[in-house]
N, C-alpha and C. Protein backbone atom coordinates (compact mmCIF):
# COMPACT_ATOMS: atom_id res chain seq x y z
N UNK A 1 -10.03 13.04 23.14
CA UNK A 1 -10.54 11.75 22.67
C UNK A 1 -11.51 11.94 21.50
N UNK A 2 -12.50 12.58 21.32
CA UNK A 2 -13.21 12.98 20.73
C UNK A 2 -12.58 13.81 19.06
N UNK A 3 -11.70 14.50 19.29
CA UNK A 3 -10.77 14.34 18.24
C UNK A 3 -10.27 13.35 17.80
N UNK A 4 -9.72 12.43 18.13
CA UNK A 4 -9.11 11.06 17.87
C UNK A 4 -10.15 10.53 17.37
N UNK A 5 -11.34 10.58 17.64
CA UNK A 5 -12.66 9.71 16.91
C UNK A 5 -13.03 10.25 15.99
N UNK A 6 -12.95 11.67 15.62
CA UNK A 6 -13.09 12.46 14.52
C UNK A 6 -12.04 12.05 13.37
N UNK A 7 -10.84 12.06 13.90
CA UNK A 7 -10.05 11.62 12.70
C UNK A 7 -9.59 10.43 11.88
N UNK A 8 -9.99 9.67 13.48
CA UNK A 8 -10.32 8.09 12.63
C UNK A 8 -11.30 7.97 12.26
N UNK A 9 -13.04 8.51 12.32
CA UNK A 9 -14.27 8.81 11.28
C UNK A 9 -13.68 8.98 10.29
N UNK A 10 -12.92 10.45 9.84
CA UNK A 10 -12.36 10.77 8.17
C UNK A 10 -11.60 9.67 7.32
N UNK A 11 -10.66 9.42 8.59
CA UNK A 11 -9.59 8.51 7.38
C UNK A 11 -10.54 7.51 7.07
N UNK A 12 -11.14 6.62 7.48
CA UNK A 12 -12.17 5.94 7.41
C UNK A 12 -13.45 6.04 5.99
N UNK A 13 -13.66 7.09 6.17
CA UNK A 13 -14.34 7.35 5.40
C UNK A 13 -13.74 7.45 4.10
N UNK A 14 -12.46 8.64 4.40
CA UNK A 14 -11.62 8.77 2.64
C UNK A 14 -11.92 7.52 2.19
N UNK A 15 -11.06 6.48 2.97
CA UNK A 15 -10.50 5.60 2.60
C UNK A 15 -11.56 4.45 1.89
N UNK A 16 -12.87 4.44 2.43
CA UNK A 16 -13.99 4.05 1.67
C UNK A 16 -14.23 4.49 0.37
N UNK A 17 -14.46 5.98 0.35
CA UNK A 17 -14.44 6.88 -0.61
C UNK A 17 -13.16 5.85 -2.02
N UNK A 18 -12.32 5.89 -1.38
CA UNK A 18 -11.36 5.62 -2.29
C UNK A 18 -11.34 4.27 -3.04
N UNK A 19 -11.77 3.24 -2.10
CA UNK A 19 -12.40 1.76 -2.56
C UNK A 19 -13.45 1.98 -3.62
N UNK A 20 -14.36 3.12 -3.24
CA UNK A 20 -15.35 2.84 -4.18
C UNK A 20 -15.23 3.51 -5.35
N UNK A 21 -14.34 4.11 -5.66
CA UNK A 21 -14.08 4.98 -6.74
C UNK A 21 -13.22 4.00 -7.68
N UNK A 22 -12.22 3.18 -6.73
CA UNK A 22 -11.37 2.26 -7.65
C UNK A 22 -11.73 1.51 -8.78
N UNK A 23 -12.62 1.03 -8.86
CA UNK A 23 -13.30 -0.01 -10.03
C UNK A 23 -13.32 1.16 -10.91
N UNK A 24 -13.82 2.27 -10.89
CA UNK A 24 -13.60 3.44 -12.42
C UNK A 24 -12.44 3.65 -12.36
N UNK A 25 -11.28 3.28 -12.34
CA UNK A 25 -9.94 3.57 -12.33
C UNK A 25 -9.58 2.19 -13.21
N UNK A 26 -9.74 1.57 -12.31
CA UNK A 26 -9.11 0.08 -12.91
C UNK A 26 -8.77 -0.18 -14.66
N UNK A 27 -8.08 -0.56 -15.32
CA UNK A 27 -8.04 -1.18 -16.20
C UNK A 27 -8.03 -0.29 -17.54
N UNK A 28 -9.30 1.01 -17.23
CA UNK A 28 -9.14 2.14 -18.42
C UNK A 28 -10.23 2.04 -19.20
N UNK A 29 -9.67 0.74 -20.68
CA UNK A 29 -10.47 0.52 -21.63
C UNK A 29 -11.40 -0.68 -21.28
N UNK A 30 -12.88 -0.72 -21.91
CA UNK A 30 -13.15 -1.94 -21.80
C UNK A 30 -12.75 -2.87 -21.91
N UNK A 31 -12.11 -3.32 -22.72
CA UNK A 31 -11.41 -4.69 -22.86
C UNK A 31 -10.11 -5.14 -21.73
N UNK A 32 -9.48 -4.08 -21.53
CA UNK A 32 -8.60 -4.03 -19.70
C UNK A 32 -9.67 -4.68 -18.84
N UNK A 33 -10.81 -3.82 -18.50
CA UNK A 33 -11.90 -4.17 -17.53
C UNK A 33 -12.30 -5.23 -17.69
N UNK A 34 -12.58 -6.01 -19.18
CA UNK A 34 -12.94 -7.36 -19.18
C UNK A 34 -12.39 -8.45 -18.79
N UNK A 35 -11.12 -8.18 -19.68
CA UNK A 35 -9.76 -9.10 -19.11
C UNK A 35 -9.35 -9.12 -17.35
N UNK A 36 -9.44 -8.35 -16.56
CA UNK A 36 -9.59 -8.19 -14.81
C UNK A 36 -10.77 -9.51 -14.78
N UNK A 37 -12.00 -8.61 -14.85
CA UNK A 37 -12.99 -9.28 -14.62
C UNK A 37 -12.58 -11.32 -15.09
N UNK A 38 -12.36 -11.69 -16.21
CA UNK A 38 -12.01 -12.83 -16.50
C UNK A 38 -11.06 -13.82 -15.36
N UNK A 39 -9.73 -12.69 -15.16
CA UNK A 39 -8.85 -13.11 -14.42
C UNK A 39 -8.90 -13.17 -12.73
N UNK A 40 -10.34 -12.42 -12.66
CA UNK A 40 -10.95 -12.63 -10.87
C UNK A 40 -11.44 -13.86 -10.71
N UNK A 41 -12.13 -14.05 -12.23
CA UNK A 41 -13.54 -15.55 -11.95
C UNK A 41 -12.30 -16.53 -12.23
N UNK A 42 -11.47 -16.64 -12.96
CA UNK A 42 -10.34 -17.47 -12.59
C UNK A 42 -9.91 -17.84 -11.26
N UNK A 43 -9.19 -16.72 -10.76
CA UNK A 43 -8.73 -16.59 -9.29
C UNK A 43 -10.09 -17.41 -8.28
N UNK A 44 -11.02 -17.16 -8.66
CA UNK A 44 -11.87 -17.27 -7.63
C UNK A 44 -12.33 -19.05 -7.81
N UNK A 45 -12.16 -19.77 -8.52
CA UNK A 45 -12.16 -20.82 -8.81
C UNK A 45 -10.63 -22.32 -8.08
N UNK A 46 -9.97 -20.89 -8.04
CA UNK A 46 -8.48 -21.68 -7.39
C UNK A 46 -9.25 -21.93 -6.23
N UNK A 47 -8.26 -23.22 -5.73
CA UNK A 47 -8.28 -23.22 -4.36
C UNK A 47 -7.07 -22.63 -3.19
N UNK A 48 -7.44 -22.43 -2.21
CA UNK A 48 -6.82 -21.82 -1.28
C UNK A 48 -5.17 -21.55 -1.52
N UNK A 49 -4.87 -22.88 -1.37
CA UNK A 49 -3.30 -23.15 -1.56
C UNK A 49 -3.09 -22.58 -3.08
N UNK A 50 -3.56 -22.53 -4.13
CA UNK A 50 -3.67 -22.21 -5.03
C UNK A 50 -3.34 -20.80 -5.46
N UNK A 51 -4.37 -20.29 -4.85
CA UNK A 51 -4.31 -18.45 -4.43
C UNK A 51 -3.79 -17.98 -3.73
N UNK A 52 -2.78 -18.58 -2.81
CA UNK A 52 -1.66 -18.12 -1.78
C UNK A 52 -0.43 -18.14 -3.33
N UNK A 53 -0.44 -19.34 -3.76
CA UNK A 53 0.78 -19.35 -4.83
C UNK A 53 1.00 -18.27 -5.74
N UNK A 54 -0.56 -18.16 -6.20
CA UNK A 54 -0.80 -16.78 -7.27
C UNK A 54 -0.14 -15.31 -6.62
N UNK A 55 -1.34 -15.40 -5.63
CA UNK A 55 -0.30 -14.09 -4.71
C UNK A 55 0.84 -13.78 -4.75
N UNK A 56 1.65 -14.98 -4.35
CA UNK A 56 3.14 -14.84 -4.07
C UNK A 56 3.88 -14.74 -5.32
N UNK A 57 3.38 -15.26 -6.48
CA UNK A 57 3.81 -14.93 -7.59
C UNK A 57 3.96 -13.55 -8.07
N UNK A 58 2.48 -13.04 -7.75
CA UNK A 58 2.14 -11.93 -8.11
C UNK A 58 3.40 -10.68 -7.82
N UNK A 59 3.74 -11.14 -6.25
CA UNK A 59 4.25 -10.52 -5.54
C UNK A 59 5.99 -10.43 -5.64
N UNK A 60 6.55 -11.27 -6.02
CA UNK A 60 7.44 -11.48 -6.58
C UNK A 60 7.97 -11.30 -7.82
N UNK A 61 7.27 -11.17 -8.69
CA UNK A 61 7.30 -10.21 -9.98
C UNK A 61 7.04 -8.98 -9.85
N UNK A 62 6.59 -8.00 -8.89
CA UNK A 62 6.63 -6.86 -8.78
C UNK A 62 7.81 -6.34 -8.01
N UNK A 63 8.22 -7.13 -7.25
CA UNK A 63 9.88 -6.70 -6.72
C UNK A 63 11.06 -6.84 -7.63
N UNK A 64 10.82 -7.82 -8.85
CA UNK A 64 11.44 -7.86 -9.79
C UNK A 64 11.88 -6.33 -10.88
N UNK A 65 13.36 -5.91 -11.10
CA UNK A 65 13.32 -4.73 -11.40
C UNK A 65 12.94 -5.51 -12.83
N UNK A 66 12.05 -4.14 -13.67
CA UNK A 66 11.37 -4.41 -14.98
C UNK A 66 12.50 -3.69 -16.17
């Protein structure tokens, strides 16, 4: 048991590790990073039903072969 709590501690942790590292990944150049940033305070202004649509959009253009 105590193993099992050890290894769900790590993944746990990577996986934090990995959230917080993401934002220096994101986007590259400043102007990528700005443009995100723009398109969150957008998003975040939708309403609910709104941001389910975006999602699904989102999501549906990525199954789309490019």
């Amino acid at each position: 048991m105590q193993c099992l709590r050890q290894t769900l501690h790590s993944r746990q942790g990577n996986s934090q590790k990995r959230l917080a590292h993401a934002k220096d990944k994101i986007g590259g150049s400043p102007a990528a990073q700005n443009g995100m940033k723009a398109i969150v305070e957008i998003y975040n202004t939708l309403s609910a039903e709104n941001k389910k649509r975006v999602l699904a959009d989102l999501a549906s253009a990525e199954q789309e072969p490019s």
